[in-house]
C-alpha atoms as a PDB file:
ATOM      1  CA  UNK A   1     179.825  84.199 174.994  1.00  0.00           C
ATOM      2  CA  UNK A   2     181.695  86.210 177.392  1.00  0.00           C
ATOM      3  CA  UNK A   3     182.387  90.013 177.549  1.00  0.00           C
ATOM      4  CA  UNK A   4     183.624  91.471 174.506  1.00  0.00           C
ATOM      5  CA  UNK A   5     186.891  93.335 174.835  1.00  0.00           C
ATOM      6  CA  UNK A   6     187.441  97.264 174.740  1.00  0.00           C
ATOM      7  CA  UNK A   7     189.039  99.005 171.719  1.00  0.00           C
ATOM      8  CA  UNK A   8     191.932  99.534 173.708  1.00  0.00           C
ATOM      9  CA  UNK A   9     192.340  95.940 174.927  1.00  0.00           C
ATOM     10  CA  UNK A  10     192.368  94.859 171.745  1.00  0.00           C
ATOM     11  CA  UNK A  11     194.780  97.511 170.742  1.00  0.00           C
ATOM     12  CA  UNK A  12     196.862  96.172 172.777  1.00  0.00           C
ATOM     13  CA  UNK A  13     196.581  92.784 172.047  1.00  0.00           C
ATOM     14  CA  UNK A  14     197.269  92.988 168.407  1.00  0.00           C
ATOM     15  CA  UNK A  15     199.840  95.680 168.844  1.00  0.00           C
ATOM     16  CA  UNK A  16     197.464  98.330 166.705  1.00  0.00           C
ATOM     17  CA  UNK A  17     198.236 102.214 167.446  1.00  0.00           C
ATOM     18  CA  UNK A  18     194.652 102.255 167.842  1.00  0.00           C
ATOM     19  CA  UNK A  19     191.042 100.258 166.828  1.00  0.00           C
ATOM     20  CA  UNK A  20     187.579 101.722 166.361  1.00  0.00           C
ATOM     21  CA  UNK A  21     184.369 100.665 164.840  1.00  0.00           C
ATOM     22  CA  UNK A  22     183.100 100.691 161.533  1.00  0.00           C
ATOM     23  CA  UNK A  23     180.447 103.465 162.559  1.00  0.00           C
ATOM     24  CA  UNK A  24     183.678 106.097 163.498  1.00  0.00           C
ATOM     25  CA  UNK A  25     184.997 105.539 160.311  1.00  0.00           C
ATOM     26  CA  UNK A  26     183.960 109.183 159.003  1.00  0.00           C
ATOM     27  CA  UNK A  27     185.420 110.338 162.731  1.00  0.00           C
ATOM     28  CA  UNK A  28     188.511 108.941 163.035  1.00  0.00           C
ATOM     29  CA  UNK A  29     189.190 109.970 159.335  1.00  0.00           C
ATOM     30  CA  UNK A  30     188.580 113.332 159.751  1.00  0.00           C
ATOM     31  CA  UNK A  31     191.087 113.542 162.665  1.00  0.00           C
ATOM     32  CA  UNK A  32     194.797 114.370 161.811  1.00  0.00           C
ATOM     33  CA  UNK A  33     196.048 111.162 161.001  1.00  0.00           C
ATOM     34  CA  UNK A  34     199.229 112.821 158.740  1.00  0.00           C
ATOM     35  CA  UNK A  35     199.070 110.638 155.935  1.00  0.00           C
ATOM     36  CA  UNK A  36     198.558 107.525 157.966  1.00  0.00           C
ATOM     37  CA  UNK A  37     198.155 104.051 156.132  1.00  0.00           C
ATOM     38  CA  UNK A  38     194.656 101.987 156.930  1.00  0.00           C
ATOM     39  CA  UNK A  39     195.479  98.277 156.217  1.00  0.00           C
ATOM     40  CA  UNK A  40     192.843  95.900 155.660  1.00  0.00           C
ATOM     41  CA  UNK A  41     192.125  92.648 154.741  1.00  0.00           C
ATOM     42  CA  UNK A  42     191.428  91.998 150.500  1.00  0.00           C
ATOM     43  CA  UNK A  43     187.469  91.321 151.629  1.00  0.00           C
ATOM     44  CA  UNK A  44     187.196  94.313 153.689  1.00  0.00           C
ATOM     45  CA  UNK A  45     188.880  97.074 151.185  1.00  0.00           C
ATOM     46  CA  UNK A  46     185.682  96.434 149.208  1.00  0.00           C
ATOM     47  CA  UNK A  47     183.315  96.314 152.130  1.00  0.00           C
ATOM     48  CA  UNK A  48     185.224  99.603 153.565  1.00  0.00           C
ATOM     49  CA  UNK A  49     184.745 101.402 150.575  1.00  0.00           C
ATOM     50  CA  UNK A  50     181.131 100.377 149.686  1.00  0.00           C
ATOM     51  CA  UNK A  51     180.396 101.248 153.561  1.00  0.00           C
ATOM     52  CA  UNK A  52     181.926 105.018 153.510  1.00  0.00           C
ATOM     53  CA  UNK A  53     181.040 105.046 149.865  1.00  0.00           C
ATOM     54  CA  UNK A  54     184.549 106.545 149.757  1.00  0.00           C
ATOM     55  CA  UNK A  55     187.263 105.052 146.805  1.00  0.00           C
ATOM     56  CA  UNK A  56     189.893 107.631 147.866  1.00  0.00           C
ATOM     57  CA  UNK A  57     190.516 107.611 151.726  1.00  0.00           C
ATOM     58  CA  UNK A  58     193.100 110.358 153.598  1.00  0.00           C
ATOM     59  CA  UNK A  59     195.824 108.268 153.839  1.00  0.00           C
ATOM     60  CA  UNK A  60     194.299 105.595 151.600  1.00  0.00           C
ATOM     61  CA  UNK A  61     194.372 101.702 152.004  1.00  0.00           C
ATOM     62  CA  UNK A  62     197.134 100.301 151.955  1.00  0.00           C
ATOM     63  CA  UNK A  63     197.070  96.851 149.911  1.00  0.00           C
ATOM     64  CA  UNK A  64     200.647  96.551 149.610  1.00  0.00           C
ATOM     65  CA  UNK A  65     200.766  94.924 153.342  1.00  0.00           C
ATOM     66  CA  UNK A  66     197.704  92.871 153.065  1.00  0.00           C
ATOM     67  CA  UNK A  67     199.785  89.091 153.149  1.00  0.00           C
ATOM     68  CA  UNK A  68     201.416  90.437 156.666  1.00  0.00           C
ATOM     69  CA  UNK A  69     197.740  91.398 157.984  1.00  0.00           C
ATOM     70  CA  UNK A  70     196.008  88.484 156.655  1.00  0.00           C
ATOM     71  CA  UNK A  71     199.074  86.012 158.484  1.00  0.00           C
ATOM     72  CA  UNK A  72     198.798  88.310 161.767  1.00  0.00           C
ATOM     73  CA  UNK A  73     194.838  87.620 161.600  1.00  0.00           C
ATOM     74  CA  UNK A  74     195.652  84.069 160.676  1.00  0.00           C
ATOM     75  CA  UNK A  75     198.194  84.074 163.610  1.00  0.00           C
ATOM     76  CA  UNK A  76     195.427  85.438 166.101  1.00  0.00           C
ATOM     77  CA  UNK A  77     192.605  83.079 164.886  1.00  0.00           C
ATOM     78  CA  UNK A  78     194.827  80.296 165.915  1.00  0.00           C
ATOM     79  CA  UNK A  79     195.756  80.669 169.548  1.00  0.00           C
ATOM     80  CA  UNK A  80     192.285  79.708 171.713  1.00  0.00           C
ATOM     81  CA  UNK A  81     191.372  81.371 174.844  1.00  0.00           C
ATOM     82  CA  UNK A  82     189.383  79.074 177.297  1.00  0.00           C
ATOM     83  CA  UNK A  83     185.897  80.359 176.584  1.00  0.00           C
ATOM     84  CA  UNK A  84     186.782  80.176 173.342  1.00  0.00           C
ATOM     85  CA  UNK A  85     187.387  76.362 173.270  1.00  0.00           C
ATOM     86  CA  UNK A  86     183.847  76.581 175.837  1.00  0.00           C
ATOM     87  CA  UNK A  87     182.290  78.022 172.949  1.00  0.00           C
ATOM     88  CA  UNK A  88     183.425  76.010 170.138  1.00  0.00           C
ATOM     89  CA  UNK A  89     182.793  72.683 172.376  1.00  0.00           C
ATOM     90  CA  UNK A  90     179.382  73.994 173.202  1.00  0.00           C
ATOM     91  CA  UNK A  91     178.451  74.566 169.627  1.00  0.00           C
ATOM     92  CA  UNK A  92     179.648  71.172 168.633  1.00  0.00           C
ATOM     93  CA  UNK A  93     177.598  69.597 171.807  1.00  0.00           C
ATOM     94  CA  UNK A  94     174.316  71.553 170.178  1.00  0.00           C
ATOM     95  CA  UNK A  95     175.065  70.695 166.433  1.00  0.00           C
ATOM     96  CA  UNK A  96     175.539  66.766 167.403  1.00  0.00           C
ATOM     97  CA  UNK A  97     172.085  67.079 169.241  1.00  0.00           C
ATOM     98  CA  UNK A  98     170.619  68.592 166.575  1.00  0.00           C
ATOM     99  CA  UNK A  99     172.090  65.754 164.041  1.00  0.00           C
ATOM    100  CA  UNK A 100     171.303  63.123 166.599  1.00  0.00           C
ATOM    101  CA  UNK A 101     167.771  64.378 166.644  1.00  0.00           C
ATOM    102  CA  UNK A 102     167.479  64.485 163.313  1.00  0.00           C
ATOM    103  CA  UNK A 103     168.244  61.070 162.352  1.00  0.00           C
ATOM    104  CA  UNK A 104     165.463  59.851 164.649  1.00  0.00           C
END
Protein backbone atom coordinates (compact mmCIF):
# COMPACT_ATOMS: atom_id res chain seq x y z
CA UNK A 1 0.00 0.00 0.00
CA UNK A 2 2.75 2.38 0.29
CA UNK A 3 3.66 4.90 3.08
CA UNK A 4 0.97 7.00 4.19
CA UNK A 5 1.65 10.71 3.99
CA UNK A 6 2.35 13.20 7.00
CA UNK A 7 -0.26 15.76 8.16
CA UNK A 8 1.78 18.30 6.74
CA UNK A 9 2.24 16.69 3.31
CA UNK A 10 -1.09 16.48 2.95
CA UNK A 11 -1.55 19.99 4.09
CA UNK A 12 0.16 20.88 1.53
CA UNK A 13 -1.24 18.99 -1.03
CA UNK A 14 -4.76 20.05 -0.58
CA UNK A 15 -3.81 23.57 0.26
CA UNK A 16 -5.35 23.11 4.09
CA UNK A 17 -3.85 25.68 6.80
CA UNK A 18 -3.43 22.60 8.63
CA UNK A 19 -4.81 18.60 9.02
CA UNK A 20 -4.95 16.44 12.12
CA UNK A 21 -6.64 13.31 13.18
CA UNK A 22 -9.87 12.57 14.44
CA UNK A 23 -8.29 11.62 17.96
CA UNK A 24 -6.85 15.63 18.31
CA UNK A 25 -10.09 16.79 17.72
CA UNK A 26 -10.63 17.90 21.53
CA UNK A 27 -6.76 19.36 21.09
CA UNK A 28 -6.76 21.25 18.26
CA UNK A 29 -10.18 22.73 19.41
CA UNK A 30 -9.08 23.88 22.47
CA UNK A 31 -6.20 25.84 20.83
CA UNK A 32 -6.89 29.51 19.74
CA UNK A 33 -8.34 29.03 16.55
CA UNK A 34 -10.23 32.82 16.68
CA UNK A 35 -13.42 31.85 15.43
CA UNK A 36 -12.06 29.62 12.73
CA UNK A 37 -14.55 27.69 10.36
CA UNK A 38 -14.17 23.57 10.32
CA UNK A 39 -15.62 22.45 6.91
CA UNK A 40 -16.64 19.04 6.40
CA UNK A 41 -18.19 16.86 4.21
CA UNK A 42 -22.47 16.36 4.77
CA UNK A 43 -21.48 12.52 6.07
CA UNK A 44 -18.86 13.61 8.35
CA UNK A 45 -20.76 16.71 10.22
CA UNK A 46 -22.81 13.85 11.70
CA UNK A 47 -19.96 11.47 12.32
CA UNK A 48 -17.90 14.63 13.82
CA UNK A 49 -20.46 15.44 16.10
CA UNK A 50 -21.52 11.92 17.28
CA UNK A 51 -17.55 11.35 17.71
CA UNK A 52 -16.84 14.59 20.07
CA UNK A 53 -20.40 14.21 21.20
CA UNK A 54 -20.22 17.98 20.64
CA UNK A 55 -23.43 19.84 18.50
CA UNK A 56 -21.88 23.29 19.10
CA UNK A 57 -18.11 23.43 18.08
CA UNK A 58 -15.74 26.85 18.71
CA UNK A 59 -15.94 28.08 15.50
CA UNK A 60 -18.66 25.64 14.45
CA UNK A 61 -19.05 23.68 11.09
CA UNK A 62 -19.40 25.32 8.49
CA UNK A 63 -22.10 23.71 6.00
CA UNK A 64 -22.47 26.65 3.94
CA UNK A 65 -19.15 25.54 1.86
CA UNK A 66 -19.82 21.91 1.79
CA UNK A 67 -20.51 21.75 -2.47
CA UNK A 68 -16.80 23.47 -2.81
CA UNK A 69 -15.30 20.69 -0.32
CA UNK A 70 -17.18 17.86 -1.62
CA UNK A 71 -15.90 19.03 -5.61
CA UNK A 72 -12.22 19.64 -4.12
CA UNK A 73 -12.50 15.92 -2.60
CA UNK A 74 -14.13 14.89 -5.83
CA UNK A 75 -11.27 16.77 -7.67
CA UNK A 76 -8.54 14.85 -5.52
CA UNK A 77 -10.19 11.36 -5.81
CA UNK A 78 -9.76 11.73 -9.48
CA UNK A 79 -6.13 12.35 -10.28
CA UNK A 80 -4.19 8.68 -9.66
CA UNK A 81 -0.78 8.43 -8.35
CA UNK A 82 1.17 5.31 -9.66
CA UNK A 83 0.75 3.06 -6.65
CA UNK A 84 -2.47 4.05 -6.69
CA UNK A 85 -3.31 2.63 -10.18
CA UNK A 86 -0.74 -0.54 -8.61
CA UNK A 87 -3.26 -0.84 -6.09
CA UNK A 88 -6.43 -0.62 -7.87
CA UNK A 89 -4.91 -3.08 -10.71
CA UNK A 90 -3.82 -5.41 -7.99
CA UNK A 91 -7.20 -5.55 -6.40
CA UNK A 92 -8.86 -6.16 -9.68
CA UNK A 93 -6.06 -9.03 -10.49
CA UNK A 94 -7.24 -10.67 -6.86
CA UNK A 95 -11.09 -10.09 -7.31
CA UNK A 96 -10.94 -11.79 -11.01
CA UNK A 97 -9.05 -14.77 -9.27
CA UNK A 98 -11.35 -14.98 -6.78
CA UNK A 99 -14.42 -14.92 -9.47
CA UNK A 100 -12.44 -17.19 -11.71
CA UNK A 101 -12.12 -19.57 -8.83
CA UNK A 102 -15.36 -19.43 -8.01
CA UNK A 103 -17.00 -20.42 -11.09
CA UNK A 104 -14.98 -23.65 -11.07
Amino acid sequence: MGAQPSLEDLAEEYGADACAYTEDFDTVMASNHNGLSIYTLPEDAQNLKELTGKHSISGGLNSSKSNELADAVSASRAVKTDADVACLRHASAVSAQAHMAMWR
